[in-house]
N, C-alpha and C. Protein backbone atom coordinates (compact mmCIF):
# COMPACT_ATOMS: atom_id res chain seq x y z
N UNK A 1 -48.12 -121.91 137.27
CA UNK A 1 -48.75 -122.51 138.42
C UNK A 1 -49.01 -124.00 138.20
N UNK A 2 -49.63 -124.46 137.02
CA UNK A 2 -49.47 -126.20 136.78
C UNK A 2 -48.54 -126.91 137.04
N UNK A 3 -47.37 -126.04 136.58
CA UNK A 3 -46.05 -126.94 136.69
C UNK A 3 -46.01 -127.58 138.18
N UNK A 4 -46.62 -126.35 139.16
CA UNK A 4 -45.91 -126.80 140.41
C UNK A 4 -47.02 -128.08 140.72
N UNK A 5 -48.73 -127.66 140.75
CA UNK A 5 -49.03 -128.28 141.27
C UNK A 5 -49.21 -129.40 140.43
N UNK A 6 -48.16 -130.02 138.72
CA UNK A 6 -48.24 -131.12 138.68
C UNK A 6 -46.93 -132.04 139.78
N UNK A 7 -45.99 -131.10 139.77
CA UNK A 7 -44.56 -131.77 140.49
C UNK A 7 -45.49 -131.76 141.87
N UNK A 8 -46.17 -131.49 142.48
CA UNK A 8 -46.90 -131.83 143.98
C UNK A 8 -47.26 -132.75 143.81
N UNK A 9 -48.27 -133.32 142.90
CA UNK A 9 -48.97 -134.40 142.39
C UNK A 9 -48.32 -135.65 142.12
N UNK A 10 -46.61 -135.53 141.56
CA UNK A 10 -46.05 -136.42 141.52
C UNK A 10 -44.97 -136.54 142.82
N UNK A 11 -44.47 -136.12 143.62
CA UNK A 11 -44.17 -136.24 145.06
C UNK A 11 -44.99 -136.95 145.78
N UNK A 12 -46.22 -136.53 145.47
CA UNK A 12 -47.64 -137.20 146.57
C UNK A 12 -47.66 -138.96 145.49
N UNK A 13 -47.42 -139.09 144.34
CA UNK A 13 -47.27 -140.48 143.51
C UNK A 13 -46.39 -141.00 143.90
N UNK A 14 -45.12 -140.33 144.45
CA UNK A 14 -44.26 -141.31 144.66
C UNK A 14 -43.46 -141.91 146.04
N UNK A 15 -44.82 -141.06 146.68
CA UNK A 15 -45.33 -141.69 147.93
C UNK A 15 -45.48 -143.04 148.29
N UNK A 16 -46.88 -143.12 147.63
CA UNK A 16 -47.57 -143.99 147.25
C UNK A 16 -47.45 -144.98 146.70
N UNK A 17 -46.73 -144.85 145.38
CA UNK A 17 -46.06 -145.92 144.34
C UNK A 17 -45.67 -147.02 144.62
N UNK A 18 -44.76 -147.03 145.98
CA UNK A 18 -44.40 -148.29 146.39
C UNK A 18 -45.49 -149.29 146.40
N UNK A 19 -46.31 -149.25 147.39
CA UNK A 19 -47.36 -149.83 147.91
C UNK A 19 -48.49 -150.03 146.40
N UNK A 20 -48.77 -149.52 145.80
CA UNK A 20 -49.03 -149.61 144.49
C UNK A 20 -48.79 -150.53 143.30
N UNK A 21 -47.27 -149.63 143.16
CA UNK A 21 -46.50 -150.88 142.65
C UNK A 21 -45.72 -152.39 142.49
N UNK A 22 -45.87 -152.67 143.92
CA UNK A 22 -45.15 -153.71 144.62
C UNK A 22 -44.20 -154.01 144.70
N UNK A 23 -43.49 -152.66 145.16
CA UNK A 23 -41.64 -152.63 145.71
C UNK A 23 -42.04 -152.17 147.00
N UNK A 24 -42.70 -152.84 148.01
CA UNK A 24 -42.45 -152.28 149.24
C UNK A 24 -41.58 -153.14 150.11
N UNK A 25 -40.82 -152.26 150.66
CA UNK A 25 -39.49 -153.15 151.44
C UNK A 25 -37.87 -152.68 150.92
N UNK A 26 -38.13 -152.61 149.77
CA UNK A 26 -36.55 -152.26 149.37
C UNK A 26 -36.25 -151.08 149.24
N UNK A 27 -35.37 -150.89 148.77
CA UNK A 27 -34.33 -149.67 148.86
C UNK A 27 -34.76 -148.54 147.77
N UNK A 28 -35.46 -149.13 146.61
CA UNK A 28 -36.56 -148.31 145.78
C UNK A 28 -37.45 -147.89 146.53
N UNK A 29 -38.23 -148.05 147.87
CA UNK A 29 -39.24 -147.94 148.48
C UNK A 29 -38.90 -146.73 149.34
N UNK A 30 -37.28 -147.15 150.19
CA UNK A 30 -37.37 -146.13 151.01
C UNK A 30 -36.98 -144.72 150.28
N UNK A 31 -36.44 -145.20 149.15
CA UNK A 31 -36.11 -143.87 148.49
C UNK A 31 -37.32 -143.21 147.97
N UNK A 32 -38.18 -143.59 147.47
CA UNK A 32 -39.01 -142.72 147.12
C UNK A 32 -39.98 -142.21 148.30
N UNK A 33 -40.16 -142.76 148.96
CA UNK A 33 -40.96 -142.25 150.74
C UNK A 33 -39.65 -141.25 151.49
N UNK A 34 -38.41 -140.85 150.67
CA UNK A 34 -38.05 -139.80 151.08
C UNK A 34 -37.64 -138.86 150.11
N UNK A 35 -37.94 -139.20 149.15
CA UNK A 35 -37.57 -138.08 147.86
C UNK A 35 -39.22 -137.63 148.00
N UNK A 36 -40.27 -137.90 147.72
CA UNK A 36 -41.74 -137.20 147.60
C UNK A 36 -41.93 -136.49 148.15
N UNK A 37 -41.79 -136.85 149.54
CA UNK A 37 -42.18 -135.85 150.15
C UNK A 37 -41.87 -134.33 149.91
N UNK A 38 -40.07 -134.57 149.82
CA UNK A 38 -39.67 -132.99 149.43
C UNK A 38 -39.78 -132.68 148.50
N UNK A 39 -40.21 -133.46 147.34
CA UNK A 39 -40.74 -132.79 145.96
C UNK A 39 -41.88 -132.11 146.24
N UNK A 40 -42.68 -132.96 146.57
CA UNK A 40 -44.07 -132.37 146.80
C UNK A 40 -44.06 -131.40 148.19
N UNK A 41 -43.67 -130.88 148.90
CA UNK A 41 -43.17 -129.83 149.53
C UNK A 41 -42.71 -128.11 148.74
N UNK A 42 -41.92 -129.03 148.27
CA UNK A 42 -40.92 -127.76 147.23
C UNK A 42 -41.89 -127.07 146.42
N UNK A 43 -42.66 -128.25 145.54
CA UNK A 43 -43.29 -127.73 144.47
C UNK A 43 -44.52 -126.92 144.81
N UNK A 44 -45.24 -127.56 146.50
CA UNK A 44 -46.41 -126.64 146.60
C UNK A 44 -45.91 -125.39 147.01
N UNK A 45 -44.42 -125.38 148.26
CA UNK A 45 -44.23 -123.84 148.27
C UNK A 45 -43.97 -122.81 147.60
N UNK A 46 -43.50 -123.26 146.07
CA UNK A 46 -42.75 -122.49 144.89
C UNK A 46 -44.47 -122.31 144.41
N UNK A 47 -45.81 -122.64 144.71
CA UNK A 47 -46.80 -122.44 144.14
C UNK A 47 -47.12 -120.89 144.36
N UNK A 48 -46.43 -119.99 145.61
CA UNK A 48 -46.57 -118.60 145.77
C UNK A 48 -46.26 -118.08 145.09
N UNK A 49 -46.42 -117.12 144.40
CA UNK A 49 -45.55 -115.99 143.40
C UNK A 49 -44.19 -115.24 144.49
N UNK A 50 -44.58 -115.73 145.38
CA UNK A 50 -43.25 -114.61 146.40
C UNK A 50 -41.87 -115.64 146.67
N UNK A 51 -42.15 -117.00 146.81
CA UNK A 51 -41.26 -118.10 146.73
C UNK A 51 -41.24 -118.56 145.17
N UNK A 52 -41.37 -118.62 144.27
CA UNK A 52 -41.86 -119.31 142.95
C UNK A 52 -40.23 -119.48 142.93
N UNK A 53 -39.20 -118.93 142.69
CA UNK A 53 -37.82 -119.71 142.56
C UNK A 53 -37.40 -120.93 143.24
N UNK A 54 -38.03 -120.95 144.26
CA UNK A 54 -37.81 -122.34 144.66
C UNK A 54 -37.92 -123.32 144.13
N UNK A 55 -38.84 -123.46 142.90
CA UNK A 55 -38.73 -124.51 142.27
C UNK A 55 -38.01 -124.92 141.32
N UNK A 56 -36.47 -124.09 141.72
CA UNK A 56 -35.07 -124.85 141.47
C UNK A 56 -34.95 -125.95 141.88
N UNK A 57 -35.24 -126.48 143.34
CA UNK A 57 -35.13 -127.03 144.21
C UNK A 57 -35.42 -128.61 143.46
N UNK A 58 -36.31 -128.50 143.42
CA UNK A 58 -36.75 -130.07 142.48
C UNK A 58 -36.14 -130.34 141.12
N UNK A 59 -35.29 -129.24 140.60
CA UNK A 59 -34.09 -129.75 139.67
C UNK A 59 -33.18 -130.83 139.79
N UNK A 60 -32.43 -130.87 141.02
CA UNK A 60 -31.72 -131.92 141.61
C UNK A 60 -32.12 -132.89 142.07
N UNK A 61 -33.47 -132.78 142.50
CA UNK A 61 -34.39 -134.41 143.12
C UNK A 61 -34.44 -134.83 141.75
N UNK A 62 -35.27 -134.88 140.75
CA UNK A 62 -35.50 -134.61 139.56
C UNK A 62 -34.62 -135.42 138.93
N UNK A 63 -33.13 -135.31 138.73
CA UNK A 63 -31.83 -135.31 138.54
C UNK A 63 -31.08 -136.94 139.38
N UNK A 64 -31.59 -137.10 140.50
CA UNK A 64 -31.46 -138.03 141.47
C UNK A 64 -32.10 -139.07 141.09
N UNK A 65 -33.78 -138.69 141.14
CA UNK A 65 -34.42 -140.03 140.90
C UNK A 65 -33.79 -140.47 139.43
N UNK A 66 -33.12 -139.86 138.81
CA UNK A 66 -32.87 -140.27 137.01
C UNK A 66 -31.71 -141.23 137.23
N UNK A 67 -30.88 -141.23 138.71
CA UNK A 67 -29.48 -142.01 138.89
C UNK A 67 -29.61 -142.83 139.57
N UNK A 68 -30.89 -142.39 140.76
CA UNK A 68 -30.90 -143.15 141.66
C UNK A 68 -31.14 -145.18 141.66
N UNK A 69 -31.75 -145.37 140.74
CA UNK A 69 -31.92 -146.94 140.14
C UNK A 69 -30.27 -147.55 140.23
N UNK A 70 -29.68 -146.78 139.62
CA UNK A 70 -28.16 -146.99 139.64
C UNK A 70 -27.64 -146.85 140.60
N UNK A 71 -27.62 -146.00 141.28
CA UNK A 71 -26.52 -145.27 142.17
C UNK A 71 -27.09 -146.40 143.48
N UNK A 72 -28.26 -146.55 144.11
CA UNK A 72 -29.07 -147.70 145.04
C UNK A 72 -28.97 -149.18 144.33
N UNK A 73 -28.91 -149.28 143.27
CA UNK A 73 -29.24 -150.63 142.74
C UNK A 73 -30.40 -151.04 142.89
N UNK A 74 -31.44 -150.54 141.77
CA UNK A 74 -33.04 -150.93 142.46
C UNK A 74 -33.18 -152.75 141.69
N UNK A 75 -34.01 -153.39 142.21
CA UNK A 75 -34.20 -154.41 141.75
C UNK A 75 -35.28 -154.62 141.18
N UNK A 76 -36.13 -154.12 141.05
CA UNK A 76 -37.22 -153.93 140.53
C UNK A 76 -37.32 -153.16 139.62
N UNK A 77 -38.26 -153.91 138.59
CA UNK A 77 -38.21 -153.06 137.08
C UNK A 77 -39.64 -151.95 136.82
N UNK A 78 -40.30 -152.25 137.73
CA UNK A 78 -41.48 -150.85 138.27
C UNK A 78 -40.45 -150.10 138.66
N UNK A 79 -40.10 -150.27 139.77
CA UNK A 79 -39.11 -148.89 140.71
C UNK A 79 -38.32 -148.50 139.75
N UNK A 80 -37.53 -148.76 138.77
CA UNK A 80 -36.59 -148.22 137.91
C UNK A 80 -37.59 -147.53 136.84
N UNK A 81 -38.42 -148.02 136.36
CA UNK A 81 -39.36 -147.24 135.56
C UNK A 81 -39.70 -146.10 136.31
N UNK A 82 -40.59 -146.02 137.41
CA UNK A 82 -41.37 -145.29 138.27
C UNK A 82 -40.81 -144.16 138.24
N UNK A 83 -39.26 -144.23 138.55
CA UNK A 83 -38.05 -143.08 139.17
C UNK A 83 -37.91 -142.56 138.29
N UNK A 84 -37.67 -143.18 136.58
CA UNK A 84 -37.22 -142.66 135.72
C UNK A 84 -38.35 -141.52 135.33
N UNK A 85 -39.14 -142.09 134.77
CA UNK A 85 -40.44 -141.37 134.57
C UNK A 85 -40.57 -139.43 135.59
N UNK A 86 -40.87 -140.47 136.53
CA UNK A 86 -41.17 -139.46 137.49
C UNK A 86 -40.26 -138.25 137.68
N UNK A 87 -39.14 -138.96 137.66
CA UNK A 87 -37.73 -137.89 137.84
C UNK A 87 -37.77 -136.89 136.82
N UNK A 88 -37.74 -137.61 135.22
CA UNK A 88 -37.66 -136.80 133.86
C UNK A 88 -38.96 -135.92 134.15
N UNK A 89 -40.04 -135.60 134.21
CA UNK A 89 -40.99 -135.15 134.48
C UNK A 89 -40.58 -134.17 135.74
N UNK A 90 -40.39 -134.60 136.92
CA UNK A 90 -40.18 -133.44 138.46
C UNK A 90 -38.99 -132.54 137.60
N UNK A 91 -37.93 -132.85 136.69
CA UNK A 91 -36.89 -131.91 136.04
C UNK A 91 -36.96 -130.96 135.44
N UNK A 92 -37.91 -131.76 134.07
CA UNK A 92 -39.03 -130.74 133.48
C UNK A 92 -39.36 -129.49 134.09
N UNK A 93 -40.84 -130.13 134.73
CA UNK A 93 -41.86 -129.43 135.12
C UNK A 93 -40.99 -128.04 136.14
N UNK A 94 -39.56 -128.55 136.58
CA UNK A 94 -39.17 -127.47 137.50
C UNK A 94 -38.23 -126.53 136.50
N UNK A 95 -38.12 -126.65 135.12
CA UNK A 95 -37.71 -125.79 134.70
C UNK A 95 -38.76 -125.15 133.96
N UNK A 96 -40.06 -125.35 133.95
CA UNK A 96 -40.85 -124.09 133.32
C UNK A 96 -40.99 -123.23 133.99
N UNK A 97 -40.96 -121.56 133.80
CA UNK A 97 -41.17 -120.70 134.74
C UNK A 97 -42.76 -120.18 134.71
N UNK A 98 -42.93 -119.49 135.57
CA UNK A 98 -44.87 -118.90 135.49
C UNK A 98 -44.19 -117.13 135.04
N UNK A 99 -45.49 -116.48 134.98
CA UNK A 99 -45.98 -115.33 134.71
C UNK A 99 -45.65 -114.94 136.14
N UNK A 100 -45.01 -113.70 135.87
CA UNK A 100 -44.61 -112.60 137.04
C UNK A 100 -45.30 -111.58 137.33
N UNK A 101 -46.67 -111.68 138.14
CA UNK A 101 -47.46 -110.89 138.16
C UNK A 101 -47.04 -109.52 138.93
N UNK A 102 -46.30 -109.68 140.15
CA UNK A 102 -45.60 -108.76 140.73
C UNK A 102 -44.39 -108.80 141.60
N UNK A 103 -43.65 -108.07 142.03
CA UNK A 103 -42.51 -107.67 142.45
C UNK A 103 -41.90 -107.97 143.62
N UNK A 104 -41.48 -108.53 144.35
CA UNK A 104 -41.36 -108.68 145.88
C UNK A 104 -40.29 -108.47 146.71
N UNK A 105 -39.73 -106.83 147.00
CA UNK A 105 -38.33 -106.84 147.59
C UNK A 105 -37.93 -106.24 146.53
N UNK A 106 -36.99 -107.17 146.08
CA UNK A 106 -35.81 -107.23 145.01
C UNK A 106 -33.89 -108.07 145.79
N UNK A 107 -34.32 -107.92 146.83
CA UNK A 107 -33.33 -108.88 147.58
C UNK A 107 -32.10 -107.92 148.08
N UNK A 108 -30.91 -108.28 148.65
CA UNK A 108 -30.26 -107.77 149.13
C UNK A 108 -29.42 -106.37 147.86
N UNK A 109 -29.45 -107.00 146.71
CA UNK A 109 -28.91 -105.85 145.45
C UNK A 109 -30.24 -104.68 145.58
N UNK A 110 -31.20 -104.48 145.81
CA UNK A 110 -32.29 -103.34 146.21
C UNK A 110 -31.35 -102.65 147.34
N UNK A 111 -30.96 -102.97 148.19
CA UNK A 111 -30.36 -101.46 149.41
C UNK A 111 -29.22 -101.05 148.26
N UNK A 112 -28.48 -101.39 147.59
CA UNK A 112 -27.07 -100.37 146.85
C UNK A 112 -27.44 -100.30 145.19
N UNK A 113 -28.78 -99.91 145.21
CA UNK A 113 -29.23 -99.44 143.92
C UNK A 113 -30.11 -97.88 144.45
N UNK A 114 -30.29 -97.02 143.45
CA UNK A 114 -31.05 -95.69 143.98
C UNK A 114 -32.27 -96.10 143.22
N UNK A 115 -32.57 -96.46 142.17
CA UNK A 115 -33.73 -96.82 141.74
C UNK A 115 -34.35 -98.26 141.89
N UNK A 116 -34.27 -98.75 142.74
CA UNK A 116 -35.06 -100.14 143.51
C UNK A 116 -36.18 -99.63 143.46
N UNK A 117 -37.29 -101.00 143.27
CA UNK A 117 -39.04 -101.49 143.70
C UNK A 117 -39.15 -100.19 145.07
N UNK A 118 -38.41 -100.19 145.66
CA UNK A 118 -39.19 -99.74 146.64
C UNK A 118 -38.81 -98.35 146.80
N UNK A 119 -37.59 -98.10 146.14
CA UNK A 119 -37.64 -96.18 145.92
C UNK A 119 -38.56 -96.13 145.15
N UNK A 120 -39.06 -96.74 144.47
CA UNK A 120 -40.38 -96.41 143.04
C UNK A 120 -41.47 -95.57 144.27
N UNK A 121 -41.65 -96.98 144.68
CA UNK A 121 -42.86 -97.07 145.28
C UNK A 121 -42.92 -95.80 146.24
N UNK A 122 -41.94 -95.21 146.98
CA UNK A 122 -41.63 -94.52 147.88
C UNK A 122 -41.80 -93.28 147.41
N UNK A 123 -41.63 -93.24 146.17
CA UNK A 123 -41.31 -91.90 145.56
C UNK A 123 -43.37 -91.97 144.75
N UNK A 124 -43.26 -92.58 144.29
CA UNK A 124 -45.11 -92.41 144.19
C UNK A 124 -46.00 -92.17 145.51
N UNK A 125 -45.69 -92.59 146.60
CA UNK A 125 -46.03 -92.28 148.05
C UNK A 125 -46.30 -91.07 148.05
N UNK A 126 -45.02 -89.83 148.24
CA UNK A 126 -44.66 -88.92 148.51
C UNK A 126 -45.23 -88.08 147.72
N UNK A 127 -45.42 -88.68 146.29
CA UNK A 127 -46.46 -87.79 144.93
C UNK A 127 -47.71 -87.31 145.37
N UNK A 128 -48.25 -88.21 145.73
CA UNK A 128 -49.85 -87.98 145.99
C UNK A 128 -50.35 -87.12 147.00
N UNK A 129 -51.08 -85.81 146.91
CA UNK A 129 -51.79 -85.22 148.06
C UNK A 129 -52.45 -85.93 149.29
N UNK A 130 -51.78 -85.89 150.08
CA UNK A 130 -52.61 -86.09 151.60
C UNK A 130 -53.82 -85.82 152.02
């Protein structure tokens, strides 16, 4: 659960950062006022145990901000720091996994299995006196 809500924490930083840091206007600026947001999106919805894979998702932002200095040409040596930082960190933090407290579905491979989550469950149903 930290992981996510530190990658929220840094989406919501790199919001901000511009204006902070004093790259507002350039092309470091608009990039990060559109990479945060969906970090920090991703990372609070992967904060459910029922979505928690989603925070694949911020692998590739993650991955982006690490090129993006390059790939945009940032001119600024905050914004190239900022991204780097931030990026190596959103990469990280989205490959630690949490504790699997419980089960949800099992996805489309649950209908052509006989022992799926939910024959379990179905079949403990049917156990118990009425």
């Amino acid at each position: 659960m930290w992981p996510r809500i530190l990658n929220t924490l840094l989406g919501l930083w790199l919001m901000i950062s511009p204006a902070l840091l004093g790259y507002l206007g350039q092309t470091a600026a608009d990039n990060d006022n559109i990479v945060g947001p969906i970090i920090a999106s991703v990372a609070f919805t992967a904060l459910f145990e029922a979505t928690r894979g989603l925070r694949w998702g911020n692998l590739p932002l993650g991955a982006w901000l690490l090129l993006a200095p390059w790939v945009l040409g940032y001119d600024s040596t905050a914004a190239i720091v900022n991204n780097m930082l931030v990026g190596a960190c959103v990469a990280a933090l989205s490959l630690v996994g949490g504790r699997v407290e419980q089960q949800f579905g099992g996805g489309w491979s649950a209908l052509f299995t006989s022992d799926s989550l939910h024959a379990r469950e179905a079949k403990k149903q049917d156990g118990r006196p009425s």
